[in-house]
Protein backbone atom coordinates (compact mmCIF):
# COMPACT_ATOMS: atom_id res chain seq x y z
CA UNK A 1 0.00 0.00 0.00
CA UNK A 2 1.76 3.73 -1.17
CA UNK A 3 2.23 5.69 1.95
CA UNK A 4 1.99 9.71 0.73
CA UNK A 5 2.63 13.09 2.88
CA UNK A 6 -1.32 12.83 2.81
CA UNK A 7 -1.16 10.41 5.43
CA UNK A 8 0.91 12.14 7.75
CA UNK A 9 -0.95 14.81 10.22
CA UNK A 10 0.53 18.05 11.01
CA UNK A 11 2.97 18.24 8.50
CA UNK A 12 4.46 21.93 8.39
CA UNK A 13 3.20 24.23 5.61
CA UNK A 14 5.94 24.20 2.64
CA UNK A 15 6.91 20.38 3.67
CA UNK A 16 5.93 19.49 -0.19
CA UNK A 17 7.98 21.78 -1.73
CA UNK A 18 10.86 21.15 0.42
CA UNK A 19 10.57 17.05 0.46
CA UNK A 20 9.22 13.99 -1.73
CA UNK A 21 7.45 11.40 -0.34
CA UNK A 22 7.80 7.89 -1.26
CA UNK A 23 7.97 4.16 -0.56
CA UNK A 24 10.57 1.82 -1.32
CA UNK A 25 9.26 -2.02 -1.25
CA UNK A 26 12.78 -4.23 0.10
CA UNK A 27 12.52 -7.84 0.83
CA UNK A 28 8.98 -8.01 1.49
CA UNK A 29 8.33 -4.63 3.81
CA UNK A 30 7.23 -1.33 2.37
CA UNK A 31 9.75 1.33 3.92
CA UNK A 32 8.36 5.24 4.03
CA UNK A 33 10.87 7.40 2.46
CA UNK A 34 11.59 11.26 2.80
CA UNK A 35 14.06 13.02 0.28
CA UNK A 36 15.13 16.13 0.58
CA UNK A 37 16.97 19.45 1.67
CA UNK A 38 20.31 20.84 2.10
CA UNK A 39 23.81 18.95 4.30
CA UNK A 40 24.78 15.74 5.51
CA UNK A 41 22.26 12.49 5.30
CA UNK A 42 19.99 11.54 7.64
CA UNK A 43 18.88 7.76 8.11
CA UNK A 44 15.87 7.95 10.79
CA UNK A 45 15.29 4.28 12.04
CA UNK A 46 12.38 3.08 14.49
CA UNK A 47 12.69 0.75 17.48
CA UNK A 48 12.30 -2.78 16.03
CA UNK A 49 13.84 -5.88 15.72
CA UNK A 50 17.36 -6.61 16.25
CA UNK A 51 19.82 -7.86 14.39
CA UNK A 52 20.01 -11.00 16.62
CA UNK A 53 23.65 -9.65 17.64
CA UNK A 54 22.45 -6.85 19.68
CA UNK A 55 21.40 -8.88 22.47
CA UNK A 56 24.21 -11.49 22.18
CA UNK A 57 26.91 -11.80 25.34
């Protein structure tokens, strides 16, 4: 299912002009994906799952 800005509330006024939107579909999830603006990347990741490592001692 396409995720758009549309179904994010209480984005700022200007956020389309300044960002795209999109999803990327990777191994079977759909990942939300914002593009856009001026300096160094930024890679936002969620709380989730592990990589089974994180946890090893």
């Amino acid at each position: 299912m396409p995720f758009t800005e549309n179904d994010v509330p209480r984005l700022p006024d200007g956020f389309t002009d300044a960002f795209t939107s999109r999803t990327v579909d990777a191994d079977g999830l759909t990942l939300h994906a914002v593009t856009g603006g001026n300096g160094p990347a930024l890679l936002l990741l969620p709380p989730g799952r592990s990589s089974g490592t994180a946890g090893a001692r």
